[in-house]
N, C-alpha and C. Protein backbone atom coordinates (compact mmCIF):
# COMPACT_ATOMS: atom_id res chain seq x y z
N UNK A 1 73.66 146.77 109.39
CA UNK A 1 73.78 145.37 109.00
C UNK A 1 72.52 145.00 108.20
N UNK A 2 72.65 144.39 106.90
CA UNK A 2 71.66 144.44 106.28
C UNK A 2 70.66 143.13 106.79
N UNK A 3 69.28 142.79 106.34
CA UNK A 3 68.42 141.54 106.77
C UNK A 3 68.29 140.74 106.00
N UNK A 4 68.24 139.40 105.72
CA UNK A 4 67.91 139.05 104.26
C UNK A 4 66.40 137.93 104.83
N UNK A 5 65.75 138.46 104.35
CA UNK A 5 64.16 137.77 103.99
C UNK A 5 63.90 136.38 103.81
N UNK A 6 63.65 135.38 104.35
CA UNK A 6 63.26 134.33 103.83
C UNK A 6 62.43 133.01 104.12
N UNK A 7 62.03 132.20 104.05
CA UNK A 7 61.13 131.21 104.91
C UNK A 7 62.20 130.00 104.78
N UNK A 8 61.71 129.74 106.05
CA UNK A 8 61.81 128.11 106.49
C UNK A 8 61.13 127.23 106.85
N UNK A 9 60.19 126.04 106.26
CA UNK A 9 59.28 125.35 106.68
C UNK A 9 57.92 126.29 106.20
N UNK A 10 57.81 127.28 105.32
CA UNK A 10 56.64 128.00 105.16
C UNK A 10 56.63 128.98 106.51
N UNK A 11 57.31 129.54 106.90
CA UNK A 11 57.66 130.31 108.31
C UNK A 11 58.04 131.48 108.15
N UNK A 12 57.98 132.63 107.80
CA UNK A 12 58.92 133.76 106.98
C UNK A 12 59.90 134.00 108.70
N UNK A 13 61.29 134.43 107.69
CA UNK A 13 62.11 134.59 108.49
C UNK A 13 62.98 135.44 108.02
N UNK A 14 63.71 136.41 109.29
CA UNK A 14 64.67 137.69 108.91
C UNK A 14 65.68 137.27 109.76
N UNK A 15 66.95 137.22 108.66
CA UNK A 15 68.45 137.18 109.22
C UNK A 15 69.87 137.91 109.03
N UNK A 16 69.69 138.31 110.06
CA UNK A 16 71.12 139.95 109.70
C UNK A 16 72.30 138.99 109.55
N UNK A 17 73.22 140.04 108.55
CA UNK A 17 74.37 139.49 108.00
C UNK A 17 75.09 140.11 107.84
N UNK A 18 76.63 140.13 107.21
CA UNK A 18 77.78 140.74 107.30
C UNK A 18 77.45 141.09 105.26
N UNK A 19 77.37 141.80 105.11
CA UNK A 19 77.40 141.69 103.43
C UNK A 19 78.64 141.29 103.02
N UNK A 20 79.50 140.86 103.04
CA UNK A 20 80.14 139.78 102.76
C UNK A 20 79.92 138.47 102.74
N UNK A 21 79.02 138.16 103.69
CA UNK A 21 78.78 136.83 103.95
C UNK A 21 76.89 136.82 103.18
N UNK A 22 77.03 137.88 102.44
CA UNK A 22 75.37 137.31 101.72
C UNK A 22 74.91 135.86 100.75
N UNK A 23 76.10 135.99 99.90
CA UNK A 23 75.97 134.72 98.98
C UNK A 23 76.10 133.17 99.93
N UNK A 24 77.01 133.70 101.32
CA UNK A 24 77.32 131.98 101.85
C UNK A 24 76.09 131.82 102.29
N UNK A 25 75.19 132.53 103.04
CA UNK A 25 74.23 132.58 103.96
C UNK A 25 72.75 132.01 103.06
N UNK A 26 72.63 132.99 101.54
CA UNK A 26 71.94 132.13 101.05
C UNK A 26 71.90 130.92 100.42
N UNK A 27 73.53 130.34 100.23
CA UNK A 27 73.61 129.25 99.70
C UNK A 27 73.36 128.00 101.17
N UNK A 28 73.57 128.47 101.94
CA UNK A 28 73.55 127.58 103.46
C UNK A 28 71.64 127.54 103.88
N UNK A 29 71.21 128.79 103.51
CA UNK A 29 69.39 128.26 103.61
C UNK A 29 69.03 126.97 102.27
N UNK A 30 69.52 127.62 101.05
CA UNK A 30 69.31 126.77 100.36
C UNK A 30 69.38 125.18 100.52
N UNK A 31 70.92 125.28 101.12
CA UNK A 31 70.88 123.89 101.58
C UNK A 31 70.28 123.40 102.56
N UNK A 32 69.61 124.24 103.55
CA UNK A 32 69.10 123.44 104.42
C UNK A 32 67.68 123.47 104.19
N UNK A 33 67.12 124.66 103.00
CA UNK A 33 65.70 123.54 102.76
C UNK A 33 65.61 122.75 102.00
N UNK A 34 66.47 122.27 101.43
CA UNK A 34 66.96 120.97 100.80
C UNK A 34 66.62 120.09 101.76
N UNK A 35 67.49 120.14 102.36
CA UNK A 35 67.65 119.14 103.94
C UNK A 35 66.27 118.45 104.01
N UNK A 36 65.60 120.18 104.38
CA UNK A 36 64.27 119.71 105.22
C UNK A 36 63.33 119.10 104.13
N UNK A 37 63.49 119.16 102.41
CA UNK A 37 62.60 118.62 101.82
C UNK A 37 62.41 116.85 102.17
N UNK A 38 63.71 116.42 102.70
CA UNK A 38 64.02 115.20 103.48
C UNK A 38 63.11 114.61 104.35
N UNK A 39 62.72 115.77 104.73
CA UNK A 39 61.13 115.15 106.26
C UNK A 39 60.22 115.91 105.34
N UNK A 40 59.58 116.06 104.22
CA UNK A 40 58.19 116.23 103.82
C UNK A 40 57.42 115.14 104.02
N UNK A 41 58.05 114.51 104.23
CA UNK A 41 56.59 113.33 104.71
C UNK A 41 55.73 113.21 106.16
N UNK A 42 56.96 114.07 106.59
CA UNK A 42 56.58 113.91 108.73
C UNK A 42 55.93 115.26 108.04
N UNK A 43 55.61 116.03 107.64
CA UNK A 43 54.99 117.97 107.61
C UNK A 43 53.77 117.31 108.07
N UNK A 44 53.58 118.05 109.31
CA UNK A 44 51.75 117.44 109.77
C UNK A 44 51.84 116.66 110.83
N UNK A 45 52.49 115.65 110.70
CA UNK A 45 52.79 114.30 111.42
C UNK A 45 53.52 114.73 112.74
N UNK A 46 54.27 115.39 112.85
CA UNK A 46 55.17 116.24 114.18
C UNK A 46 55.55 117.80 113.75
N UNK A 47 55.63 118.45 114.69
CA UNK A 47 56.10 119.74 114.64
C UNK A 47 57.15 120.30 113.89
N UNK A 48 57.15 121.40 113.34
CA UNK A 48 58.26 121.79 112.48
C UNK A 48 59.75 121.88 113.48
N UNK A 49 59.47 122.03 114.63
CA UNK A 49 60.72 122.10 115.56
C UNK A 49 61.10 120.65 115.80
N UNK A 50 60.51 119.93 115.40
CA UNK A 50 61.33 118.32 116.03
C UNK A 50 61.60 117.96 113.83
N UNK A 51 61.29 118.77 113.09
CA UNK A 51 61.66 118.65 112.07
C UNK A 51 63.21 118.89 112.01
N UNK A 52 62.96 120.37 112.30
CA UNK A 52 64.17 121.14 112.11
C UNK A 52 65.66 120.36 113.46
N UNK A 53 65.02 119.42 114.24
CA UNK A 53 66.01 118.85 114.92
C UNK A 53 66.57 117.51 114.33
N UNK A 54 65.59 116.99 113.60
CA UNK A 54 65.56 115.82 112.54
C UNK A 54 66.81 116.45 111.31
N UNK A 55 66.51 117.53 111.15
CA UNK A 55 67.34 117.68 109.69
C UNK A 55 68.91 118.32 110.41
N UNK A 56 69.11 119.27 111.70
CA UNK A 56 70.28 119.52 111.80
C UNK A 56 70.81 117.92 112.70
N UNK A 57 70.26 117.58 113.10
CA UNK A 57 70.79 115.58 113.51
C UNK A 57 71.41 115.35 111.94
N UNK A 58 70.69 115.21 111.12
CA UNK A 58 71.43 114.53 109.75
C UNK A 58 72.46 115.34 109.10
N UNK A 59 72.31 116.69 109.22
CA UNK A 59 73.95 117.84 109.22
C UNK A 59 74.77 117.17 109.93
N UNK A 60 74.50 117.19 111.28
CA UNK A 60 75.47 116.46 112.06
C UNK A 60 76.02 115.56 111.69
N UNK A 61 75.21 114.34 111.78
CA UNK A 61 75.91 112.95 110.71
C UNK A 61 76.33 113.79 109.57
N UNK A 62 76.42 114.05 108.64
CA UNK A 62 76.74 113.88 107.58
C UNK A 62 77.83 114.99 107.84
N UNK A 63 78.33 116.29 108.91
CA UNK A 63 79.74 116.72 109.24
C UNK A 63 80.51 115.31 109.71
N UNK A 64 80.02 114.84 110.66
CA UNK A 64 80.63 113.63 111.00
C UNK A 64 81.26 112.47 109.99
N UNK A 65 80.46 112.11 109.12
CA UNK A 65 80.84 110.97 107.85
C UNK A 65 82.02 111.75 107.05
N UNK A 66 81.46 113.19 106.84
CA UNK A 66 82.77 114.29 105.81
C UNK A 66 83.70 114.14 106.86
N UNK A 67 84.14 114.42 108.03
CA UNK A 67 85.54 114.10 109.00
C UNK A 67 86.13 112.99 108.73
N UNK A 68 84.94 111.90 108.84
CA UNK A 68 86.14 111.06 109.17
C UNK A 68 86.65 110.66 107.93
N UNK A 69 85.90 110.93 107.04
CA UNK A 69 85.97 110.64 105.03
C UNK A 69 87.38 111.39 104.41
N UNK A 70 87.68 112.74 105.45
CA UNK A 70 88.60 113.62 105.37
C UNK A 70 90.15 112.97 105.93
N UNK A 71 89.46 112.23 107.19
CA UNK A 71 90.94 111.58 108.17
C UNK A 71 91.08 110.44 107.39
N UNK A 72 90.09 109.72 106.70
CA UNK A 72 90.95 107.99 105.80
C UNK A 72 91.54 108.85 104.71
N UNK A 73 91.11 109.87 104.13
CA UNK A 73 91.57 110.70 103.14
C UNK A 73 92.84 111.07 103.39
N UNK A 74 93.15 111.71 104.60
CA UNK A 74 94.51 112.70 104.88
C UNK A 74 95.56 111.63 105.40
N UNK A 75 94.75 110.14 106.07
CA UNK A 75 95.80 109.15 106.16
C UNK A 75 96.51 108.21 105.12
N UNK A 76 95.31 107.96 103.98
CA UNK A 76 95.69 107.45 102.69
C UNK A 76 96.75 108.45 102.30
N UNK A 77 96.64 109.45 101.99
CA UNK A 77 97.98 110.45 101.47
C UNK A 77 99.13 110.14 101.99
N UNK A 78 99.18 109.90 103.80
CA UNK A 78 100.10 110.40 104.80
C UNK A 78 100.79 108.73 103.81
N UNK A 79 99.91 108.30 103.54
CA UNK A 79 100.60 106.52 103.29
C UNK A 79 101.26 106.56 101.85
N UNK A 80 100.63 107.57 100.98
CA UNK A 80 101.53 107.28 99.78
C UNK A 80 102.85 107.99 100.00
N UNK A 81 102.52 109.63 100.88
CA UNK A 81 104.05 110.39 100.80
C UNK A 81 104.61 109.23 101.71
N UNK A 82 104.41 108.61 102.56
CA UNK A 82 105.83 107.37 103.41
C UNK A 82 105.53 106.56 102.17
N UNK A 83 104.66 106.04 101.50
CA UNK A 83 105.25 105.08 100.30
C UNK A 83 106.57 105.72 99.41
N UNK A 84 106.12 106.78 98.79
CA UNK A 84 106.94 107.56 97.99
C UNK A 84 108.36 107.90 98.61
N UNK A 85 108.03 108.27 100.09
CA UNK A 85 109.41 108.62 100.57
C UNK A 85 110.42 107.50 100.94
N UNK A 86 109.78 106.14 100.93
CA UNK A 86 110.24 104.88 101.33
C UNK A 86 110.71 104.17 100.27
N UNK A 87 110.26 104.69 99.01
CA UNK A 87 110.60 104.34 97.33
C UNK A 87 111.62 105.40 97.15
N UNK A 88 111.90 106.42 97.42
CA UNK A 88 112.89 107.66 97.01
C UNK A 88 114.19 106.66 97.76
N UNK A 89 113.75 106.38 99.37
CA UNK A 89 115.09 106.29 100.21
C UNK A 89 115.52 104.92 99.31
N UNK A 90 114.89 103.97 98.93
CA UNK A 90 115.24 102.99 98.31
C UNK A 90 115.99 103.20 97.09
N UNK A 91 115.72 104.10 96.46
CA UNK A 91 116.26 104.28 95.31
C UNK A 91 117.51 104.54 95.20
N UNK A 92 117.69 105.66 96.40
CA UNK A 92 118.98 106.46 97.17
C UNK A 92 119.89 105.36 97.42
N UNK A 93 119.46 104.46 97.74
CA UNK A 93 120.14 103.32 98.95
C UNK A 93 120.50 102.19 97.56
N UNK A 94 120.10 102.20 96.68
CA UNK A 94 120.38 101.18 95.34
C UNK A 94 122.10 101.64 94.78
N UNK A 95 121.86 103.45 94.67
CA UNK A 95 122.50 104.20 93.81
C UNK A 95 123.92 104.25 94.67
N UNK A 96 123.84 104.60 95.92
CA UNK A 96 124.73 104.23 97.15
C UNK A 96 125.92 103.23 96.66
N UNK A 97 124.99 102.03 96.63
CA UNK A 97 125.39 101.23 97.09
C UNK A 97 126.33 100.28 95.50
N UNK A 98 126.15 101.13 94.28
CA UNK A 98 126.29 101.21 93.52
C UNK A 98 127.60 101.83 92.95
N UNK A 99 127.56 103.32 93.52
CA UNK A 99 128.75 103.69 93.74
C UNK A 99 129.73 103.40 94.88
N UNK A 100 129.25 102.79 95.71
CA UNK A 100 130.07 102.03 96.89
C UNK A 100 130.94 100.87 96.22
N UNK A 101 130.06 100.08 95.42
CA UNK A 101 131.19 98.88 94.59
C UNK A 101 131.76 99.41 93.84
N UNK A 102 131.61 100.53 93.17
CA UNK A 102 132.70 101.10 91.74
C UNK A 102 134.12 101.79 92.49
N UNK A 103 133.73 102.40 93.88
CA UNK A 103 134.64 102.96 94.61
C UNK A 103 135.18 101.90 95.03
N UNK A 104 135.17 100.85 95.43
CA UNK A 104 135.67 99.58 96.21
C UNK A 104 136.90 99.45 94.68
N UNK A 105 136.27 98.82 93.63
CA UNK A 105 136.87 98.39 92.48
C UNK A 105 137.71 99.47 92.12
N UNK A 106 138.05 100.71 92.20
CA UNK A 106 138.71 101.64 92.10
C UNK A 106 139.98 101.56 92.91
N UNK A 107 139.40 101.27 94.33
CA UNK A 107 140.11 101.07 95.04
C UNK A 107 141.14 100.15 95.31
N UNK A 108 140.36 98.94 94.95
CA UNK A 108 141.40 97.53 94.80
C UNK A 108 142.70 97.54 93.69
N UNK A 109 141.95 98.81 92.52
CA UNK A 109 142.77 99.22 91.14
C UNK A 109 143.93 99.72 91.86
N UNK A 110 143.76 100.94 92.77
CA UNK A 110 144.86 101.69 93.45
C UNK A 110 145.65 100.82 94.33
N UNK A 111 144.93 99.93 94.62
CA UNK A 111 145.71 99.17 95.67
C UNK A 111 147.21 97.91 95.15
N UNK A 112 146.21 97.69 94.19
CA UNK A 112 147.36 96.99 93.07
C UNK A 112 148.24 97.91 92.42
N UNK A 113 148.17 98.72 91.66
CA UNK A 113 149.08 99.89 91.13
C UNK A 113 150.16 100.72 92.17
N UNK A 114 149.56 100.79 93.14
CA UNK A 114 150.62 101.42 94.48
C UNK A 114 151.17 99.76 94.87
N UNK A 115 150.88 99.05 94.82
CA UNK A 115 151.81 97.37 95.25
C UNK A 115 152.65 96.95 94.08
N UNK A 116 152.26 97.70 92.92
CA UNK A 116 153.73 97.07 91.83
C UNK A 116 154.66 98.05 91.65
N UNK A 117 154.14 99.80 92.24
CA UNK A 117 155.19 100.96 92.62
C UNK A 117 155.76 100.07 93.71
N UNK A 118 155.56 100.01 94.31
CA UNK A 118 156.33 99.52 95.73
C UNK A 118 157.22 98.53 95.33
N UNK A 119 156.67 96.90 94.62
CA UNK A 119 157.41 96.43 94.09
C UNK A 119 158.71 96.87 93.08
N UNK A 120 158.06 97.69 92.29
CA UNK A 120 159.44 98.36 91.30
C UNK A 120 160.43 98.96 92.01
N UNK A 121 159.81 99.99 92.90
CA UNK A 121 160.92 100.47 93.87
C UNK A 121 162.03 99.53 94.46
N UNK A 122 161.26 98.30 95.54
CA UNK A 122 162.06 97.48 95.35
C UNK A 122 163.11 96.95 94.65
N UNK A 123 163.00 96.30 93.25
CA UNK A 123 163.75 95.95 92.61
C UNK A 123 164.46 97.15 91.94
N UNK A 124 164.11 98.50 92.05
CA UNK A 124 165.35 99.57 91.72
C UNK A 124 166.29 99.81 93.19
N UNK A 125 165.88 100.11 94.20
CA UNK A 125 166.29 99.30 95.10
C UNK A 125 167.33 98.59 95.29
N UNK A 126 167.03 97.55 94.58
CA UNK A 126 168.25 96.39 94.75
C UNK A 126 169.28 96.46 93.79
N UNK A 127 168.90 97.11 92.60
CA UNK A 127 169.46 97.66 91.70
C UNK A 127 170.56 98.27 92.03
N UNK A 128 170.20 99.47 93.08
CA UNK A 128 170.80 100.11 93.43
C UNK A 128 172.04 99.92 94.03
N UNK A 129 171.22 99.31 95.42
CA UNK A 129 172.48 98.61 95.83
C UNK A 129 173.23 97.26 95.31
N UNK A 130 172.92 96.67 94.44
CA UNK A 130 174.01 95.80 93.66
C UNK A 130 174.93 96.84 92.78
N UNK A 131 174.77 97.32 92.23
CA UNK A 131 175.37 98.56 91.58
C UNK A 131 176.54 99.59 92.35
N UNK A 132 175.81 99.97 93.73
CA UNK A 132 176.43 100.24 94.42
C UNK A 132 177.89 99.26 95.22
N UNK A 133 177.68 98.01 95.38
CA UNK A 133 178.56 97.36 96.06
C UNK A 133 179.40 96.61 94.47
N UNK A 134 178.82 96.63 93.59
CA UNK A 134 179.82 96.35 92.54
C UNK A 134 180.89 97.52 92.29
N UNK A 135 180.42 98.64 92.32
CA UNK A 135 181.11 100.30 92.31
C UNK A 135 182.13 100.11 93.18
N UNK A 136 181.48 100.01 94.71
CA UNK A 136 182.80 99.96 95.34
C UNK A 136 183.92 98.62 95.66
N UNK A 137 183.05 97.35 95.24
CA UNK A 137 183.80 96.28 95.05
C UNK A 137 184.90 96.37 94.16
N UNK A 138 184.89 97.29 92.99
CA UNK A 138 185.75 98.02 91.64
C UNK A 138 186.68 98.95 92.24
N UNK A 139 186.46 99.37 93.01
CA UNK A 139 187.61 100.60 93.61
C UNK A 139 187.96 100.28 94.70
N UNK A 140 188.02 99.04 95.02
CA UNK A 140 189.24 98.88 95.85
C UNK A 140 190.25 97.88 95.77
């Protein structure tokens, strides 16, 4: 497992690693003497160990602020897909209801057209039988 070399606080320090994980490891010191350039003013003033508790406290906060920055984040979304999906069903429910009256009006069409068959029948119908009782009113 290889070591990689480096200081913290002016401290030299050795940390074994996965060589895969070389580039995260030095980008994660980097950031945390970043961090600690944060308390250069306490260097002297208190110990580098109540430093280094000073700067992973403000990691902390600042995992903490990224969570919950992540949950108004992942709930704002959760709110546009139910907006979006609440605008789709609406849309659905317009188009519905759209072809629901053209089918109605179709329907009322059939309903009249099968009521003047019926009617015609009728009056062939009667046709019929006037025709019929004139026929046999004639032959006898």
């Amino acid at each position: 497992m290889p070591t990689l070399k480096t200081e913290i606080l002016g401290s030299p320090i050795e940390i074994n690693y996965e060589e895969s994980e070389k580039d995260k490891l030095i980008k994660i010191i980097e950031k945390f003497n970043d961090r600690l350039l944060d308390f250069e003013n306490l260097r002297g003033k208190i110990s580098d160990k109540k430093i280094i508790i000073l700067a992973a406290l403000k990691a902390e906060d600042q995992i903490i602020e990224n969570s919950l920055t992540n949950e108004k984040e992942t709930e704002i979304i959760n709110n546009k897909k139910k907006e979006i999906n609440i605008n789709d069903i609406t849309q659905e429910i317009i188009q519905l209801k759209d072809i629901e009256r053209k089918l109605n009006i179709e329907n009322s069409k059939l309903k009249d057209l099968i009521s003047k068959a019926f009617n015609e029948l009728d009056k062939m119908e009667k046709n019929i039988i006037d025709l019929t009782d004139k026929i046999i009113s004639q032959s006898e």
